[in-house]
PDB file of N, CA and C in Angstrom:
ATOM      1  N   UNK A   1      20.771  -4.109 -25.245  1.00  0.00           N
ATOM      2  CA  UNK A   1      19.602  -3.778 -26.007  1.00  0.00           C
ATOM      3  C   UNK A   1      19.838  -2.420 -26.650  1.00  0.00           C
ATOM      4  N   UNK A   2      19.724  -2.253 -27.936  1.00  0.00           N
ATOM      5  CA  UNK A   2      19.981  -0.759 -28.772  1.00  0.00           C
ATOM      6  C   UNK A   2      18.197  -0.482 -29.477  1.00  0.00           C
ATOM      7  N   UNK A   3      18.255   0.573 -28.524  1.00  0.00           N
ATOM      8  CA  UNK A   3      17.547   1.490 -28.652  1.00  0.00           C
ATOM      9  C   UNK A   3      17.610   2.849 -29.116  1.00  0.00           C
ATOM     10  N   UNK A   4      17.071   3.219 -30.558  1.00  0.00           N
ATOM     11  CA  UNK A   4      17.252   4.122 -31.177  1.00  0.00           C
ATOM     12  C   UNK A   4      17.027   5.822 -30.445  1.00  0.00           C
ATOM     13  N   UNK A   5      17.183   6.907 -30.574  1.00  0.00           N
ATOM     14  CA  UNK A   5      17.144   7.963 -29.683  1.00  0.00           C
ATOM     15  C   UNK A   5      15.249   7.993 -29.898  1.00  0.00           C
ATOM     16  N   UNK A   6      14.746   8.037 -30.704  1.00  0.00           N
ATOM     17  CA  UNK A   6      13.271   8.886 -30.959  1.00  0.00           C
ATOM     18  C   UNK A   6      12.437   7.090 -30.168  1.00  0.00           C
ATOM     19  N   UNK A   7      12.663   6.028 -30.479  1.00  0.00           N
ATOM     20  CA  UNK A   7      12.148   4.917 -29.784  1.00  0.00           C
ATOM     21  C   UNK A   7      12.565   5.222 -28.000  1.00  0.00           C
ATOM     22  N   UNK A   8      14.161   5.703 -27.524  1.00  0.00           N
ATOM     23  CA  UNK A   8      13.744   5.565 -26.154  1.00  0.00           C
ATOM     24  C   UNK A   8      12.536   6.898 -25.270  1.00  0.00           C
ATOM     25  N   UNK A   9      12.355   7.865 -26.421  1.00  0.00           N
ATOM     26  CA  UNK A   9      11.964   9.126 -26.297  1.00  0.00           C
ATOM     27  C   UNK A   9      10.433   8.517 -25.934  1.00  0.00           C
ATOM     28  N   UNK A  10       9.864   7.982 -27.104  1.00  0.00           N
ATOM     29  CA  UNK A  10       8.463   7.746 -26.866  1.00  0.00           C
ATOM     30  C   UNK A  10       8.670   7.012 -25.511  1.00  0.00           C
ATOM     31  N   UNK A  11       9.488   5.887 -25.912  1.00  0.00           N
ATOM     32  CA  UNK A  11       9.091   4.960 -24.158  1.00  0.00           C
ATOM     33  C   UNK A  11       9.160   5.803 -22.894  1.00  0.00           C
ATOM     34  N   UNK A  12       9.839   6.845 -23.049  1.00  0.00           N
ATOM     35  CA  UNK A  12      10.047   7.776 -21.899  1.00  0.00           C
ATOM     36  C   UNK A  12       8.331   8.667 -21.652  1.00  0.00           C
ATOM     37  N   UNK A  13       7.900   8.750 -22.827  1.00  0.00           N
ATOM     38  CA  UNK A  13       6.426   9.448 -22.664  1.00  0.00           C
ATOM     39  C   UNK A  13       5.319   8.668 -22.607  1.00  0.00           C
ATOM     40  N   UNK A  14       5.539   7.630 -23.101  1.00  0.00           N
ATOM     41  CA  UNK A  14       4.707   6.475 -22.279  1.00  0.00           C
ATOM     42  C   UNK A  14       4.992   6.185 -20.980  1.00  0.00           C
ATOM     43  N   UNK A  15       5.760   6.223 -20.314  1.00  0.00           N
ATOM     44  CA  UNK A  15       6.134   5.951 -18.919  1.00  0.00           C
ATOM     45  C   UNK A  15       6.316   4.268 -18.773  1.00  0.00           C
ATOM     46  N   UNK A  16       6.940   3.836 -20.051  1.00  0.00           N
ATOM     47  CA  UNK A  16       7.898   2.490 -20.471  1.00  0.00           C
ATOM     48  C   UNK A  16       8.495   1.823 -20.102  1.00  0.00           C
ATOM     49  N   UNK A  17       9.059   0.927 -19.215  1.00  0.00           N
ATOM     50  CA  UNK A  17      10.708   0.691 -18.853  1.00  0.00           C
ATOM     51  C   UNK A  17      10.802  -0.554 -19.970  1.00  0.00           C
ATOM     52  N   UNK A  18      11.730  -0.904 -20.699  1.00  0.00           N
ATOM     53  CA  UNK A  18      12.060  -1.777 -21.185  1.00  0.00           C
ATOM     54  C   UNK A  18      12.758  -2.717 -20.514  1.00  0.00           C
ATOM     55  N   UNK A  19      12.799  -3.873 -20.453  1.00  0.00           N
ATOM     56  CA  UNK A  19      13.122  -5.108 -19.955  1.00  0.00           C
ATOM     57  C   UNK A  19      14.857  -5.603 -20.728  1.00  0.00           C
ATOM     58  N   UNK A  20      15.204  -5.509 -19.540  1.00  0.00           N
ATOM     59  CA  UNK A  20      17.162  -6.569 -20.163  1.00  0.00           C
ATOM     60  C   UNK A  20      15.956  -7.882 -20.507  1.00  0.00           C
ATOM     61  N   UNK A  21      16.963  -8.622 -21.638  1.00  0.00           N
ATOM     62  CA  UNK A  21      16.649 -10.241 -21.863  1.00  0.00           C
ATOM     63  C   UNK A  21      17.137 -10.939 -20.857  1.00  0.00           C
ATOM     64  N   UNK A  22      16.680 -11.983 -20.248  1.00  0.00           N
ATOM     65  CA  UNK A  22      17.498 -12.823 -19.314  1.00  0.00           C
ATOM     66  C   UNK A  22      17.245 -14.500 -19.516  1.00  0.00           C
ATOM     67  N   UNK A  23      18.252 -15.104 -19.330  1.00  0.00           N
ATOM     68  CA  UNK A  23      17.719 -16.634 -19.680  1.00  0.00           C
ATOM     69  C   UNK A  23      16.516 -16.661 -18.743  1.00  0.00           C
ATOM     70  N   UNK A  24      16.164 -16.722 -17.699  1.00  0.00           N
ATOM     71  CA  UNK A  24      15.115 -17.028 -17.145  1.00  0.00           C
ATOM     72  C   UNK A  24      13.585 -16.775 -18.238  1.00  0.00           C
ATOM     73  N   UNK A  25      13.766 -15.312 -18.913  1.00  0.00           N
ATOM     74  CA  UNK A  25      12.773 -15.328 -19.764  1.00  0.00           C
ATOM     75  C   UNK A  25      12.271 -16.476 -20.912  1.00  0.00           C
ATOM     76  N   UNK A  26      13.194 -17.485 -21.109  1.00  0.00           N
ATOM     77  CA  UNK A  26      12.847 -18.502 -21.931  1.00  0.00           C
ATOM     78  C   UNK A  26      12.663 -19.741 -21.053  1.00  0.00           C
ATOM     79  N   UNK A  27      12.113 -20.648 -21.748  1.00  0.00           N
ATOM     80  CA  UNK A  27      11.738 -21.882 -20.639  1.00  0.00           C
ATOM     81  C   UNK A  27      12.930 -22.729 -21.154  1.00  0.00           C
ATOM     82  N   UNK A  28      12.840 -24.081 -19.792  1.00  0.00           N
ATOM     83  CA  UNK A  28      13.775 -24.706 -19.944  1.00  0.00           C
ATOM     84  C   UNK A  28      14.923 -24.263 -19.384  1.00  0.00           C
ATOM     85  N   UNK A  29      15.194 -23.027 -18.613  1.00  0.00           N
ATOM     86  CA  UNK A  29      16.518 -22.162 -18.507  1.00  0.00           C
ATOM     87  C   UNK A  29      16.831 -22.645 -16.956  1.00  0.00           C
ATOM     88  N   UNK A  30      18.068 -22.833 -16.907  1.00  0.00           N
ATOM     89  CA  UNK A  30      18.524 -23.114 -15.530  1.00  0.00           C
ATOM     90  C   UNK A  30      18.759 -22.177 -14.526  1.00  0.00           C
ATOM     91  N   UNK A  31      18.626 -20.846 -15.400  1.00  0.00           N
ATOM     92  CA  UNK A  31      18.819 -19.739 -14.317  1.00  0.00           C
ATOM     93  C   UNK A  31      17.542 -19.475 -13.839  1.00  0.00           C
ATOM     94  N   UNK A  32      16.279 -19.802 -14.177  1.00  0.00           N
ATOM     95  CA  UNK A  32      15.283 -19.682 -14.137  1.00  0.00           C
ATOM     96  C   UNK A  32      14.584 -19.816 -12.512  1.00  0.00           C
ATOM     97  N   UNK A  33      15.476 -20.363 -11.831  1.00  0.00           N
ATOM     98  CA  UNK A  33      14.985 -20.166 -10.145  1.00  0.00           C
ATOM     99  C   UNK A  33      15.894 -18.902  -9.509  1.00  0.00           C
ATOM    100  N   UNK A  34      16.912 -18.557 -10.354  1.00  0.00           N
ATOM    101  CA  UNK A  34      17.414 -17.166  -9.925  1.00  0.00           C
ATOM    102  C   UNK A  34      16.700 -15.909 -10.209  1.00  0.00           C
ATOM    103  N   UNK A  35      16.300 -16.001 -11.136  1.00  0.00           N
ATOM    104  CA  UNK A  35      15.231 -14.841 -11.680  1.00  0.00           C
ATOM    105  C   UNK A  35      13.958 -15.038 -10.703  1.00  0.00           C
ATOM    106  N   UNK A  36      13.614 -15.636 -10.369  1.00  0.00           N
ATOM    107  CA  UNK A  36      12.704 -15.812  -9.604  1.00  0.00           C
ATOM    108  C   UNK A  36      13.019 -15.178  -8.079  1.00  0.00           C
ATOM    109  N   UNK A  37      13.975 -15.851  -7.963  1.00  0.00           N
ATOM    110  CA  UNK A  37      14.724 -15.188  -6.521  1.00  0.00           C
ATOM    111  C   UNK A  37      14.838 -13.746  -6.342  1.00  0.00           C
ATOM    112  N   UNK A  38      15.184 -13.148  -7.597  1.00  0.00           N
ATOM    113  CA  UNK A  38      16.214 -11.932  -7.296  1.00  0.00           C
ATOM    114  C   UNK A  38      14.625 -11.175  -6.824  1.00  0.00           C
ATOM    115  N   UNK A  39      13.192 -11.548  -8.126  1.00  0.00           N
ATOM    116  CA  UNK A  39      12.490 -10.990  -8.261  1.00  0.00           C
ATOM    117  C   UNK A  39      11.428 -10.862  -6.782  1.00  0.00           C
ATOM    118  N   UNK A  40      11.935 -12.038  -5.977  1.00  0.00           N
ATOM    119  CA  UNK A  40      11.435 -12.060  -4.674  1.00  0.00           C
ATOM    120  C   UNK A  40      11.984 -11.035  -3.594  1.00  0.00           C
ATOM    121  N   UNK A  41      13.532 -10.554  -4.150  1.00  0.00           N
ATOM    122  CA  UNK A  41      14.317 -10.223  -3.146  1.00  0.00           C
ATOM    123  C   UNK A  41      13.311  -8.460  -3.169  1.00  0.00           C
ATOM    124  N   UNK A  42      12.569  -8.169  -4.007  1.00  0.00           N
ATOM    125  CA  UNK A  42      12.066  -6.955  -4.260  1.00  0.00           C
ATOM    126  C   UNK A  42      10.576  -6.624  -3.211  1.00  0.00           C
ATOM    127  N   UNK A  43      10.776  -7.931  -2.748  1.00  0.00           N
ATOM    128  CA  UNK A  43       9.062  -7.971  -2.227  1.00  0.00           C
ATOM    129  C   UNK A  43       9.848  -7.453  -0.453  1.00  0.00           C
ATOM    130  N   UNK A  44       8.766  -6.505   0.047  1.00  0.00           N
ATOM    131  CA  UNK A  44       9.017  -5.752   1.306  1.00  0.00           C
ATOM    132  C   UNK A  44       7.808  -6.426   2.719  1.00  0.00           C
ATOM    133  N   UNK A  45       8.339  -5.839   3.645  1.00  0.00           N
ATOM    134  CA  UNK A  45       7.535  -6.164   4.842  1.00  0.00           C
ATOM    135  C   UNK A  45       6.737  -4.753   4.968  1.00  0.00           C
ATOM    136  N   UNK A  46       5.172  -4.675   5.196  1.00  0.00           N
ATOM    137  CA  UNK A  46       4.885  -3.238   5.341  1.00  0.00           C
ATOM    138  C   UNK A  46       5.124  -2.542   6.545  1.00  0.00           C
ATOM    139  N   UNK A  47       5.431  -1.404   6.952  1.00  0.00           N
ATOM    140  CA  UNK A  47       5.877  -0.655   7.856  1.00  0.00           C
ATOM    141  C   UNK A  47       4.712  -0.316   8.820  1.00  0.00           C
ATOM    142  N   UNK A  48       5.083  -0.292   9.833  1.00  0.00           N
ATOM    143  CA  UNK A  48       3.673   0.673  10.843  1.00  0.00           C
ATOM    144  C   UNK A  48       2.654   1.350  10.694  1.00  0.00           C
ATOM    145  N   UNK A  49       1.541   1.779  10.383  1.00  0.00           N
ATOM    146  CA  UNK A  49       0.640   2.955  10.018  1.00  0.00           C
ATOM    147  C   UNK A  49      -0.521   2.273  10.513  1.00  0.00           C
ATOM    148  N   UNK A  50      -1.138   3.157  10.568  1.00  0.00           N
ATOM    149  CA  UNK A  50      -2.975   3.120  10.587  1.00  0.00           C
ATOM    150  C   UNK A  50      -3.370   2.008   9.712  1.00  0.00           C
ATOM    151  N   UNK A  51      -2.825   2.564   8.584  1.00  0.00           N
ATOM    152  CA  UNK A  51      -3.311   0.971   7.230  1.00  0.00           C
ATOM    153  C   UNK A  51      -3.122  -0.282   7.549  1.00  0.00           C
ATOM    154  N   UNK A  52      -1.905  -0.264   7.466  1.00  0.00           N
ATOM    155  CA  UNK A  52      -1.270  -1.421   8.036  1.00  0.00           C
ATOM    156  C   UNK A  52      -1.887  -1.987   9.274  1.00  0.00           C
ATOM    157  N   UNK A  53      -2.172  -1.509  10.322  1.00  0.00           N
ATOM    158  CA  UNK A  53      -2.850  -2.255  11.398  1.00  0.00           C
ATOM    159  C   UNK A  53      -4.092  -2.580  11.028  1.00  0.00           C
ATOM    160  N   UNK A  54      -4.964  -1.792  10.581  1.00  0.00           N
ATOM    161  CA  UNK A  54      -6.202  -2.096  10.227  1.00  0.00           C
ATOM    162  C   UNK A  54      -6.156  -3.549   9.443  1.00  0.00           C
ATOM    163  N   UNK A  55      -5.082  -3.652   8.413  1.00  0.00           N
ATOM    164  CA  UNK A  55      -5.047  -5.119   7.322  1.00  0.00           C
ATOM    165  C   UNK A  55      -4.366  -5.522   7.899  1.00  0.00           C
ATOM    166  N   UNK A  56      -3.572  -6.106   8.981  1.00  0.00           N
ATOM    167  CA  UNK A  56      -3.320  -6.653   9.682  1.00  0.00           C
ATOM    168  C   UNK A  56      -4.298  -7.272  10.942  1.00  0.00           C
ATOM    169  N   UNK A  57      -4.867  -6.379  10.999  1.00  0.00           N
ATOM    170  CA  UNK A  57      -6.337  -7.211  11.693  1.00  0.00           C
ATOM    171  C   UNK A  57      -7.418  -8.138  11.096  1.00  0.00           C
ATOM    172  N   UNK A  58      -7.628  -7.515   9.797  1.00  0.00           N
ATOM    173  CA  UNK A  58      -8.152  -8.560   9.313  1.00  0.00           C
ATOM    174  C   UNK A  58      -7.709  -9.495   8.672  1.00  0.00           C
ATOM    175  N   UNK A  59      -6.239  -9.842   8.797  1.00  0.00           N
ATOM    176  CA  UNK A  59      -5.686 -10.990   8.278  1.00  0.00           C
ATOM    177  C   UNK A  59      -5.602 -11.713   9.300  1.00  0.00           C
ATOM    178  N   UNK A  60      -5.614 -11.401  10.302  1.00  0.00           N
ATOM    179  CA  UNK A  60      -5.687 -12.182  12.032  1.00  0.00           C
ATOM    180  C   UNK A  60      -7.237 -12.797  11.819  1.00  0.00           C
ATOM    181  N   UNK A  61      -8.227 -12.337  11.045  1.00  0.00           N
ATOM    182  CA  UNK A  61      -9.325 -13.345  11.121  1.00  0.00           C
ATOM    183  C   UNK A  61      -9.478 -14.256   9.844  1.00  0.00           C
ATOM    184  N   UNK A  62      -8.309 -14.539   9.341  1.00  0.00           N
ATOM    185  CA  UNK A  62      -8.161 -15.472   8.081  1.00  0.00           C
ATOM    186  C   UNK A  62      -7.352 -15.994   8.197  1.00  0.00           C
ATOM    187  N   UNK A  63      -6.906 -17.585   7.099  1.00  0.00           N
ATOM    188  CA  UNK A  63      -5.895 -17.926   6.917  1.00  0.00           C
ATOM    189  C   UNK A  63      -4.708 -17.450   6.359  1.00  0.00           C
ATOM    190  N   UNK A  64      -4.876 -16.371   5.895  1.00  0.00           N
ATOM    191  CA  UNK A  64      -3.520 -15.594   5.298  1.00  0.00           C
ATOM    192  C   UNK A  64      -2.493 -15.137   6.459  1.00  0.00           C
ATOM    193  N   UNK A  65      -1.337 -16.288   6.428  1.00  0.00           N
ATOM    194  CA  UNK A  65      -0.331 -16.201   7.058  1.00  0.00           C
ATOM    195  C   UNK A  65       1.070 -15.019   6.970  1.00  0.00           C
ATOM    196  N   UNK A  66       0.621 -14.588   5.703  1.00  0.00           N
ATOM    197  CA  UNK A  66       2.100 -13.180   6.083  1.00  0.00           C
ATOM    198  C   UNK A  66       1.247 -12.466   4.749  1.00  0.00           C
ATOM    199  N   UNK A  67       1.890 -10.782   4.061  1.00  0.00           N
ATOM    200  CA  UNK A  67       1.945  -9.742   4.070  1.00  0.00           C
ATOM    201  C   UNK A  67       3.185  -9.543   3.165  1.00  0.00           C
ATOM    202  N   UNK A  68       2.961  -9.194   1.900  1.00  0.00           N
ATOM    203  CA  UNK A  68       4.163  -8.646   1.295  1.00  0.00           C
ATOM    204  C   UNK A  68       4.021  -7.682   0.442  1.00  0.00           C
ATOM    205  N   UNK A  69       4.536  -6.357   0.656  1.00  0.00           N
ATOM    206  CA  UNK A  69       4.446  -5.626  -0.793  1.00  0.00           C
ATOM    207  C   UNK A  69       5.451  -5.636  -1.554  1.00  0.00           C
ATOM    208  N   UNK A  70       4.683  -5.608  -2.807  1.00  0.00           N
ATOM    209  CA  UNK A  70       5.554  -5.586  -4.310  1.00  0.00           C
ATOM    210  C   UNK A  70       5.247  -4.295  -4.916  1.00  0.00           C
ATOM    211  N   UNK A  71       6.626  -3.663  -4.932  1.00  0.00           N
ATOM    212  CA  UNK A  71       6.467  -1.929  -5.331  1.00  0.00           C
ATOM    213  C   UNK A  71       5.565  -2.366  -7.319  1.00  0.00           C
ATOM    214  N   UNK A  72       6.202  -3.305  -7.776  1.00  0.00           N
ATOM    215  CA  UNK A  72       5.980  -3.214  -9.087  1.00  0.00           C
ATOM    216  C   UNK A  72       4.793  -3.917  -9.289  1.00  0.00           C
ATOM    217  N   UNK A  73       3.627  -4.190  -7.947  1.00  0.00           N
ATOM    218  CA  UNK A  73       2.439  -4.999  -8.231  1.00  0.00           C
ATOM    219  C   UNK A  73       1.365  -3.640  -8.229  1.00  0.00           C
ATOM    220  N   UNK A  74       0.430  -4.142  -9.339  1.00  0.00           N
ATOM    221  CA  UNK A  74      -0.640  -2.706  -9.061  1.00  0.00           C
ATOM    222  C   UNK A  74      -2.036  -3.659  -8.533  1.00  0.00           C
ATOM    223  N   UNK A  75      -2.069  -4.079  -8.396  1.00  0.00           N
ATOM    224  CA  UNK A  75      -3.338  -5.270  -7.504  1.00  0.00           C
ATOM    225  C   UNK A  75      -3.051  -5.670  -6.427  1.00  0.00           C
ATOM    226  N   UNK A  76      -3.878  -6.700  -5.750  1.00  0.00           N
ATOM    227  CA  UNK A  76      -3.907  -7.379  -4.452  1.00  0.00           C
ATOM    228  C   UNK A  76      -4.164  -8.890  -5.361  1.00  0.00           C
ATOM    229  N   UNK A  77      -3.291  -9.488  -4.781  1.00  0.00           N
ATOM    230  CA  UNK A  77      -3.326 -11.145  -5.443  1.00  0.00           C
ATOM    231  C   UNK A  77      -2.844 -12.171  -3.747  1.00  0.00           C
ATOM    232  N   UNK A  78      -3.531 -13.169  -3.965  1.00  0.00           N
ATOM    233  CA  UNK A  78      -3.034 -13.803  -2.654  1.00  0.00           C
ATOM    234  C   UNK A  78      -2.519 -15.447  -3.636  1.00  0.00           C
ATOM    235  N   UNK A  79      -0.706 -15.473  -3.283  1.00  0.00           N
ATOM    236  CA  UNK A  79      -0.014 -16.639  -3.387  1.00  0.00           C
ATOM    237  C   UNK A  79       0.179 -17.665  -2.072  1.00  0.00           C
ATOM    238  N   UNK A  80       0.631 -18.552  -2.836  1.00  0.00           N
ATOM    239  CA  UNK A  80       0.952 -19.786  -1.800  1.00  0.00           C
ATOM    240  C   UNK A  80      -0.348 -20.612  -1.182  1.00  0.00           C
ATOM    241  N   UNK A  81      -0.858 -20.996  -2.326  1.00  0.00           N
ATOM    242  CA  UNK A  81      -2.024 -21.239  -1.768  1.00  0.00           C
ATOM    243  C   UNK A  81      -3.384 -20.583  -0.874  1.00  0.00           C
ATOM    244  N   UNK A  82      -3.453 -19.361  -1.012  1.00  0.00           N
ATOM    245  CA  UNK A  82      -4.020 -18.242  -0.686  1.00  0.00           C
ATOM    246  C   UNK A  82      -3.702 -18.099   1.082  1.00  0.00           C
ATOM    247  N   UNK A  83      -2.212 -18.064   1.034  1.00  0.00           N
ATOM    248  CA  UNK A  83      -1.817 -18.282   2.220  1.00  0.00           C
ATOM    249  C   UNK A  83      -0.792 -16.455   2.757  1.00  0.00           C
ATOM    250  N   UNK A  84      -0.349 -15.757   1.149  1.00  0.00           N
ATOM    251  CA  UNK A  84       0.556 -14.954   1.512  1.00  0.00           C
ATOM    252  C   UNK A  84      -0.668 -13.553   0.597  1.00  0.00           C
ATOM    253  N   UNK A  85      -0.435 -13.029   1.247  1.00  0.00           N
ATOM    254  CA  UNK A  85      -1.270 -11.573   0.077  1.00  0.00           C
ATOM    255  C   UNK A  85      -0.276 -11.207   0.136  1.00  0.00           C
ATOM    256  N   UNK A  86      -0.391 -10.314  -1.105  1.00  0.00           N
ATOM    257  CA  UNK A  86       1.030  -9.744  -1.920  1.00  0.00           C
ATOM    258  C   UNK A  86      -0.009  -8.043  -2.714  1.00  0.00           C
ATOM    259  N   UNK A  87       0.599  -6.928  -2.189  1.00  0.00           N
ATOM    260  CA  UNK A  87       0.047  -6.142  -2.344  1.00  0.00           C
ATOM    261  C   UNK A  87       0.962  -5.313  -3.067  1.00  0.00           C
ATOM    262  N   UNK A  88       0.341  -4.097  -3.765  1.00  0.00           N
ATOM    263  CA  UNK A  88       1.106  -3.032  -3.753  1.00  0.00           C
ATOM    264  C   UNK A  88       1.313  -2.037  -2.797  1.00  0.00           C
ATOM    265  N   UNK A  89       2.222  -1.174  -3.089  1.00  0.00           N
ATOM    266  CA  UNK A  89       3.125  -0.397  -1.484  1.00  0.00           C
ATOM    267  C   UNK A  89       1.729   0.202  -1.065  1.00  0.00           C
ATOM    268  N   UNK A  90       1.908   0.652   0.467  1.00  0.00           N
ATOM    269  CA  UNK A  90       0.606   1.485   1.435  1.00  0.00           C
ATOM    270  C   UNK A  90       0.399   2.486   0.644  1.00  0.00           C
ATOM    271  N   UNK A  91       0.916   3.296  -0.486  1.00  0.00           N
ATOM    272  CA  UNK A  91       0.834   4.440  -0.772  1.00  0.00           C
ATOM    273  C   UNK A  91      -0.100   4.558  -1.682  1.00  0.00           C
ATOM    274  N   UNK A  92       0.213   3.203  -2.752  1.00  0.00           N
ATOM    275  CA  UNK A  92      -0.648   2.913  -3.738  1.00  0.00           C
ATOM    276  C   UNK A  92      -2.253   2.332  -3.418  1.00  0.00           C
ATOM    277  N   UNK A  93      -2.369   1.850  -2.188  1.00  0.00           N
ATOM    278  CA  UNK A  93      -3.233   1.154  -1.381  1.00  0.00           C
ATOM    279  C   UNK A  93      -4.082   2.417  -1.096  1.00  0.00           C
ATOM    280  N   UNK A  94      -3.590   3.530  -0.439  1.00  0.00           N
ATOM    281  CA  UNK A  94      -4.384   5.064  -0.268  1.00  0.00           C
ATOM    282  C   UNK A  94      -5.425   5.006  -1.000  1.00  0.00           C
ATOM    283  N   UNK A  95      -4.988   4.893  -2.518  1.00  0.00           N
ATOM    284  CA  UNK A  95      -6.236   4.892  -3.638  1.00  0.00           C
ATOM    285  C   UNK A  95      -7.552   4.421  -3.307  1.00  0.00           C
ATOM    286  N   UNK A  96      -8.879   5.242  -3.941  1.00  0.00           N
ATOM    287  CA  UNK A  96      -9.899   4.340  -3.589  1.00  0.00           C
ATOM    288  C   UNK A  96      -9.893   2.854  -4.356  1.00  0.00           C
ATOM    289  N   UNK A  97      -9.430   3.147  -5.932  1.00  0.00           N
ATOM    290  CA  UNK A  97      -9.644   2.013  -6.460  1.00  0.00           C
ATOM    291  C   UNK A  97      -8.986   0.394  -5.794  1.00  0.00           C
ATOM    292  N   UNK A  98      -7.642   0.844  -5.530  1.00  0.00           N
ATOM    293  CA  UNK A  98      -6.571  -0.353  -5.109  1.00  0.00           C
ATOM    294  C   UNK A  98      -7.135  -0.895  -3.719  1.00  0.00           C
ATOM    295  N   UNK A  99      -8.177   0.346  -2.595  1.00  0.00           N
ATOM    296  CA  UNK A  99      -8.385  -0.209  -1.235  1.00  0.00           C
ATOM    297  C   UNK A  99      -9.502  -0.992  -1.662  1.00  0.00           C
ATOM    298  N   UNK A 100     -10.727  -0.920  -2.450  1.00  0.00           N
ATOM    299  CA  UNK A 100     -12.207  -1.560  -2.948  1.00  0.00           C
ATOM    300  C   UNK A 100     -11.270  -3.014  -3.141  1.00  0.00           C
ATOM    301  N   UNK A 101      -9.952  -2.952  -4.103  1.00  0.00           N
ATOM    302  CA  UNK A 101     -10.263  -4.380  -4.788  1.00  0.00           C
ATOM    303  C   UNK A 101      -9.185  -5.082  -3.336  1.00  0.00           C
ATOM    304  N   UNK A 102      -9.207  -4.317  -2.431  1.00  0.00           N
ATOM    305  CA  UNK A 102      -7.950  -5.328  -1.558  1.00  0.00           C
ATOM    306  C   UNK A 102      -9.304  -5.700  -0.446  1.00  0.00           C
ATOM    307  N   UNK A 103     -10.475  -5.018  -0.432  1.00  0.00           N
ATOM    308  CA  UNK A 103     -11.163  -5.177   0.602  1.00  0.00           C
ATOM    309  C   UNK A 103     -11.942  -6.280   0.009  1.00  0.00           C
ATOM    310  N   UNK A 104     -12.376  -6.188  -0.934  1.00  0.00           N
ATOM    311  CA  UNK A 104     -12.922  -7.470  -1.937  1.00  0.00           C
ATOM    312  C   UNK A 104     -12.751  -8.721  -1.838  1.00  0.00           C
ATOM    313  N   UNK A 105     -11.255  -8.474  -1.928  1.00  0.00           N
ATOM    314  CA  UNK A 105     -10.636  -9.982  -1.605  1.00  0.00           C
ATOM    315  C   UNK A 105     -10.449 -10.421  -0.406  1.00  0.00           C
ATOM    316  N   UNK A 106     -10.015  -9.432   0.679  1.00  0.00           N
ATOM    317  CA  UNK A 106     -10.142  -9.473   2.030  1.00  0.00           C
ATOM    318  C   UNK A 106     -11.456 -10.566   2.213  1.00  0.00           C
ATOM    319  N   UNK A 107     -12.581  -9.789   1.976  1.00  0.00           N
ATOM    320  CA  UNK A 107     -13.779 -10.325   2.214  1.00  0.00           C
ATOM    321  C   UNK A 107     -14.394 -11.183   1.936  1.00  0.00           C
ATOM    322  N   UNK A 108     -13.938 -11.457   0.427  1.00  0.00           N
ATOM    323  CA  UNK A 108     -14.266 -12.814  -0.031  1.00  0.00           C
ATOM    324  C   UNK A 108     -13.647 -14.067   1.064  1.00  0.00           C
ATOM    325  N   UNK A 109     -12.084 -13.791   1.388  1.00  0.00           N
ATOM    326  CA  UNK A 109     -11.095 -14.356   2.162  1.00  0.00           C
ATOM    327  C   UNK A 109     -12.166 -14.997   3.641  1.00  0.00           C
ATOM    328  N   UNK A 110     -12.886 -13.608   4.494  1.00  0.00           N
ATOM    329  CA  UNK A 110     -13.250 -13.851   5.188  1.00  0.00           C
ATOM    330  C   UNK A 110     -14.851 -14.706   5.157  1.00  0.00           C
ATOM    331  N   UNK A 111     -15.428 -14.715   4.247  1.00  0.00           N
ATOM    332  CA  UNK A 111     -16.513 -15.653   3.686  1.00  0.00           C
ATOM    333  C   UNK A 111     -15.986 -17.074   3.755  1.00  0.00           C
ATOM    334  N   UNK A 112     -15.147 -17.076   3.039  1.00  0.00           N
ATOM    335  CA  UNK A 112     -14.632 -18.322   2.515  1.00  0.00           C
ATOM    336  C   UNK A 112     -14.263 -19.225   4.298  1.00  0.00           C
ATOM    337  N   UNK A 113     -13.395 -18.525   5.001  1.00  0.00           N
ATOM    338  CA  UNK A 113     -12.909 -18.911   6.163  1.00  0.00           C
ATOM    339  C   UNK A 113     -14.328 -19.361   7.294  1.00  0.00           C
ATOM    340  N   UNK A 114     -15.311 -18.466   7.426  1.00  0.00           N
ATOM    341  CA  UNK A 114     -16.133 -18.627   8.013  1.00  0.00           C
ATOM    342  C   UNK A 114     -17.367 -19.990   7.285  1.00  0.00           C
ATOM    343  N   UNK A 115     -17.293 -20.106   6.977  1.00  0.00           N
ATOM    344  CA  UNK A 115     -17.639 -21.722   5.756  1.00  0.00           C
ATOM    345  C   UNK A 115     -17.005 -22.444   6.510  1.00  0.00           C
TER     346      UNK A 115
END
């Protein structure tokens, strides 16, 4: 990818990253379960803390079977059939905004279960 000097400048002050092309980005592509993979290989187990136990307790009163953070996720989204929550790192979680919308869903989670 050629990127001119004053174009990578702005992306640098936007706080930018530009994207390599990869076949996976087009459909139809056979590499397209590798890109997927690699992009899984990025997802972490969360570490010990106060936080962590606390959301770990209340995933013990739901069906959400595992816990993953994604450094490059800025939300709380639950995959696999609302079976895996997929967060951003504990650090980003600190935030008030990121803990409201993880407790949200938490809670909705636990509504839904108690039904």
């Amino acid at each position: 990818m050629n990127i001119s000097a004053s174009k990578a400048q702005l992306l640098r002050q936007l706080n930018i990253k530009p994207l390599q092309s990869r076949e996976c980005f087009y459909s139809g592509s056979a590499a397209g379960a590798q890109c997927h993979d690699s992009a899984a290989a990025t997802l972490l187990h969360p570490e010990q803390s106060l936080l962590s136990r606390d959301i770990r307790q209340l995933l013990a009163q739901t069906v959400i079977s595992d816990w993953l953070l994604d450094p490059a996720a800025s939300q709380c989204v639950l995959t696999d059939n609302g079976n895996v929550l997929l967060t951003p790192t504990l650090s980003t979680l600190q935030h008030p905004a990121a803990k409201q919308q993880l407790w949200a869903l938490l809670q909705q989670q636990l509504v839904d279960d108690a039904d």
